[in-house]
C-alpha atoms as a PDB file:
ATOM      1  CA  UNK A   1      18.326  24.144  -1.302  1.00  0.00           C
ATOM      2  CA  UNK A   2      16.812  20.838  -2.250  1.00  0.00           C
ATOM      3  CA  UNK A   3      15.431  22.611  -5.965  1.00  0.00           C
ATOM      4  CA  UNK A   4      18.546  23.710  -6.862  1.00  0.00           C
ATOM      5  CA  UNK A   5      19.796  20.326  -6.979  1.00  0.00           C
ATOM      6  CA  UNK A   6      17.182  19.201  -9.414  1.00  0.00           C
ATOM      7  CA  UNK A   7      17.818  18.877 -13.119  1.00  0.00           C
ATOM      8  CA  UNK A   8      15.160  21.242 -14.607  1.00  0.00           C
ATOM      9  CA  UNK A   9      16.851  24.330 -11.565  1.00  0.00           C
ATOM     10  CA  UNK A  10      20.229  23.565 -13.229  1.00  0.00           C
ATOM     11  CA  UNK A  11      18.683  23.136 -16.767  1.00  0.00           C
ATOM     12  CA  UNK A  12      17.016  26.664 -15.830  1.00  0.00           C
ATOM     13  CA  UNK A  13      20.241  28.422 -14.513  1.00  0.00           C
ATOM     14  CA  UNK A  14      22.091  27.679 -17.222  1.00  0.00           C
ATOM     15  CA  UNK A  15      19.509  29.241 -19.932  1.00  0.00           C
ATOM     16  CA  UNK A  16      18.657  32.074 -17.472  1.00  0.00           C
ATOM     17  CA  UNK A  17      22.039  34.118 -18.070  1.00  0.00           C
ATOM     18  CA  UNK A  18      22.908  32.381 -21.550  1.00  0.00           C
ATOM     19  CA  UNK A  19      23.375  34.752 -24.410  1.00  0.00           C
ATOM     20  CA  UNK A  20      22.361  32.191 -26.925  1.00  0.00           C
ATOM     21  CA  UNK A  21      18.444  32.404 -25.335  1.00  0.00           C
ATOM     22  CA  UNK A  22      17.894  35.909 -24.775  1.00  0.00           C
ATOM     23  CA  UNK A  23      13.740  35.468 -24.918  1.00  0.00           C
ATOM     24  CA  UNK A  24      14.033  32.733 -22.681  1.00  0.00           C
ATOM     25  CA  UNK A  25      15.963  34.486 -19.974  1.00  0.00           C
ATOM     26  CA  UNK A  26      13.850  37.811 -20.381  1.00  0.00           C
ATOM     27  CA  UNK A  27      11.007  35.860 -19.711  1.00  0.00           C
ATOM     28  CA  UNK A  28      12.825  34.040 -16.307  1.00  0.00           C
ATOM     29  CA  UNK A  29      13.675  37.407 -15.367  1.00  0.00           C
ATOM     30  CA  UNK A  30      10.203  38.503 -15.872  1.00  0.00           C
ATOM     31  CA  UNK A  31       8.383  36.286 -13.712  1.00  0.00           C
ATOM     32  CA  UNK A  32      11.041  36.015 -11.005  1.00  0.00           C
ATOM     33  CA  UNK A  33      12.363  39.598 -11.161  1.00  0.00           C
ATOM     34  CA  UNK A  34       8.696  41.685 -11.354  1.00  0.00           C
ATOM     35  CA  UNK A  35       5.890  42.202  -9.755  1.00  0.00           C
ATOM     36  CA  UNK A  36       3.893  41.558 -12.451  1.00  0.00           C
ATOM     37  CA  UNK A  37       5.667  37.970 -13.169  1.00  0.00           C
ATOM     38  CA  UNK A  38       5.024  37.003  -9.661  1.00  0.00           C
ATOM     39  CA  UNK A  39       1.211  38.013  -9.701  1.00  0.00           C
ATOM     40  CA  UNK A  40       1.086  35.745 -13.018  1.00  0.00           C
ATOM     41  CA  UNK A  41       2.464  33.360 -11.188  1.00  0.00           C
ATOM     42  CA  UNK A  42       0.970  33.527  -8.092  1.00  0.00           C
ATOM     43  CA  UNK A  43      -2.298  33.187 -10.324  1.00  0.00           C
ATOM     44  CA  UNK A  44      -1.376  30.361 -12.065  1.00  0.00           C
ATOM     45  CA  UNK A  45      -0.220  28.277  -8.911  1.00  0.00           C
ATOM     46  CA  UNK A  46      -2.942  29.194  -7.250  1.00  0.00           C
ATOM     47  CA  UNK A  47      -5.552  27.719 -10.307  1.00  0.00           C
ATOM     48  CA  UNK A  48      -3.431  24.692 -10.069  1.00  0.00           C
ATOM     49  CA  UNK A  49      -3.837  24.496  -6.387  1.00  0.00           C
ATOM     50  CA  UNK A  50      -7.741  24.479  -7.031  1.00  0.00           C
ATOM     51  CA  UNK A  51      -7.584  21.909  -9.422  1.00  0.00           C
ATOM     52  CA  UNK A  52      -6.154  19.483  -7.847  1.00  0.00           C
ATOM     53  CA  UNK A  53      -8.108  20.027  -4.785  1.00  0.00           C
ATOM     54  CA  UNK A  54     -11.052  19.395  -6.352  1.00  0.00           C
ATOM     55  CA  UNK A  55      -9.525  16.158  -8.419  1.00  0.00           C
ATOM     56  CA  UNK A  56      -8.677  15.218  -4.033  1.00  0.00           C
ATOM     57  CA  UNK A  57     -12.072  15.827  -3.313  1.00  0.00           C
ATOM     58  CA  UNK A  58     -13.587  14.151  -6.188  1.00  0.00           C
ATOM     59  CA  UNK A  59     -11.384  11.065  -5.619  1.00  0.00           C
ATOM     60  CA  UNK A  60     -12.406  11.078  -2.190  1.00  0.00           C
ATOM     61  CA  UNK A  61     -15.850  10.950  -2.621  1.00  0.00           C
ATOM     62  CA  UNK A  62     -15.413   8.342  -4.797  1.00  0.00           C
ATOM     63  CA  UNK A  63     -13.693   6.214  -2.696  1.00  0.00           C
ATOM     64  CA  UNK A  64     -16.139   6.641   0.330  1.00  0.00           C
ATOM     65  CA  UNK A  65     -18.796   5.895  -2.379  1.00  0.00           C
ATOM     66  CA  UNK A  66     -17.037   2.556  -2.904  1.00  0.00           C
ATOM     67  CA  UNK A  67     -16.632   1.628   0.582  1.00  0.00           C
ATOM     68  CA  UNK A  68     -20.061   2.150   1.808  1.00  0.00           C
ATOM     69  CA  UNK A  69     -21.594   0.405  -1.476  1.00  0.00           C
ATOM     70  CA  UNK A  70     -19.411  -2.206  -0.742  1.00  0.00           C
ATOM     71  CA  UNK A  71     -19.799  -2.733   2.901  1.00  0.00           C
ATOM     72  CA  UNK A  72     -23.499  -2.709   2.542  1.00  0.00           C
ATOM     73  CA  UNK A  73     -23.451  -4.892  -0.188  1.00  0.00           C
ATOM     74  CA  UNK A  74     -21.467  -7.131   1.781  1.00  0.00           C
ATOM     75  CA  UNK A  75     -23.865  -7.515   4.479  1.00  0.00           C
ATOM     76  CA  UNK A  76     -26.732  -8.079   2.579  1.00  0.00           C
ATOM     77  CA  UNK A  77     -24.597 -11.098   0.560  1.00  0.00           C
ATOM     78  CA  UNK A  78     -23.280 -12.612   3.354  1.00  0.00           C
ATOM     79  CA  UNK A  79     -26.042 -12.140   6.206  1.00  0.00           C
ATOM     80  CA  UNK A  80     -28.472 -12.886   3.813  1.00  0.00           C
ATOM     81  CA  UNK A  81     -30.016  -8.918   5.225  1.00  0.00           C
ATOM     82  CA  UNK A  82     -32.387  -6.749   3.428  1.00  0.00           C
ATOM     83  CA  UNK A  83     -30.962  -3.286   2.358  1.00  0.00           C
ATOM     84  CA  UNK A  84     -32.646  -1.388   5.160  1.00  0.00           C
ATOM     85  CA  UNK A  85     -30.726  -3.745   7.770  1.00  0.00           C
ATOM     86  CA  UNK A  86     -27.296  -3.962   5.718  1.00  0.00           C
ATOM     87  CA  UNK A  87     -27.426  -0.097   5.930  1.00  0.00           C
ATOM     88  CA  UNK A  88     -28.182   0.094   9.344  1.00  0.00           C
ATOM     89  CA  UNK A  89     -25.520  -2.419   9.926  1.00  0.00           C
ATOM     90  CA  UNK A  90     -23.212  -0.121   7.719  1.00  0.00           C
ATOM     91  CA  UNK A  91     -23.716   3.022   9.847  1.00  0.00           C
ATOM     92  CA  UNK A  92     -25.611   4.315   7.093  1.00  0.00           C
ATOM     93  CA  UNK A  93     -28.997   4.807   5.503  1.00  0.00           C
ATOM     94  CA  UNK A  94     -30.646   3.797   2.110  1.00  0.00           C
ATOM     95  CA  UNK A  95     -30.663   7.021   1.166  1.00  0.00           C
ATOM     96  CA  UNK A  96     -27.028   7.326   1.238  1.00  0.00           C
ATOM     97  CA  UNK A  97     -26.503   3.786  -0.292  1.00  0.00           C
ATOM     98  CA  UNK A  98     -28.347   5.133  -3.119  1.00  0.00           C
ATOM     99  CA  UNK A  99     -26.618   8.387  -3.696  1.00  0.00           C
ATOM    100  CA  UNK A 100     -23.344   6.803  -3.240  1.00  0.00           C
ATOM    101  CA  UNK A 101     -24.676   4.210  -6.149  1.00  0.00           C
ATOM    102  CA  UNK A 102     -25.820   7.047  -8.418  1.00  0.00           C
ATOM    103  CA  UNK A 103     -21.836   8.435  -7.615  1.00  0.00           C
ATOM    104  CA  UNK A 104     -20.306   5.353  -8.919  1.00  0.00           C
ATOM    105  CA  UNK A 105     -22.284   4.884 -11.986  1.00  0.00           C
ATOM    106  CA  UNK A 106     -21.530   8.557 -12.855  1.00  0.00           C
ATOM    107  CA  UNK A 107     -17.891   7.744 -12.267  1.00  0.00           C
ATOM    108  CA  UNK A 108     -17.946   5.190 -14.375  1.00  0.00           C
END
């Protein structure tokens, strides 16, 4: 297995069974071993998993944000346009220019 290979798996195995770390191996044995560990666990991976789907989401309404703000802001610079046609241009409408504005400045 490709983990076991890893530093922090061998790290682990070696405290896991070591007589010099009893608290630490109680509590490897704990999450691995019970069913209680695992539901901890399962909890905890599963917050993480939440997290960072919402930091993906976040990021990628960010970066749509950015695109369409610039595109549009493109068109208006170099086709000397008027908002309503740089949107229309864009595929999208003022009203969406100016939400994905507001999105920016709140992302700073």
């Amino acid at each position: 297995m490709f983990a076991q290979k890893t530093f922090l798996s061998k790290l682990i195995r070696l405290l896991v069974d070591n007589e010099k770390f009893p608290a630490f191996s109680e509590a490897i044995k704990f999450y691995k071993d019970t069913e209680k560990g695992c539901e901890v666990m399962c909890r905890i991976v599963e917050e993480y998993a939440e997290e960072y789907a919402e930091k993906c989401v976040k990021a990628y309404k960010v970066e749509s944000a950015q695109s369409l703000f610039t595109s549009v802001n493109n068109f208006m610079r170099k086709c000397n346009d008027t908002l309503e046609t740089a949107c229309e241009s864009s595929g999208a409408t003022v009203e969406e220019y100016y939400k994905a504005k507001e999105l920016l400045e709140k992302a700073g």
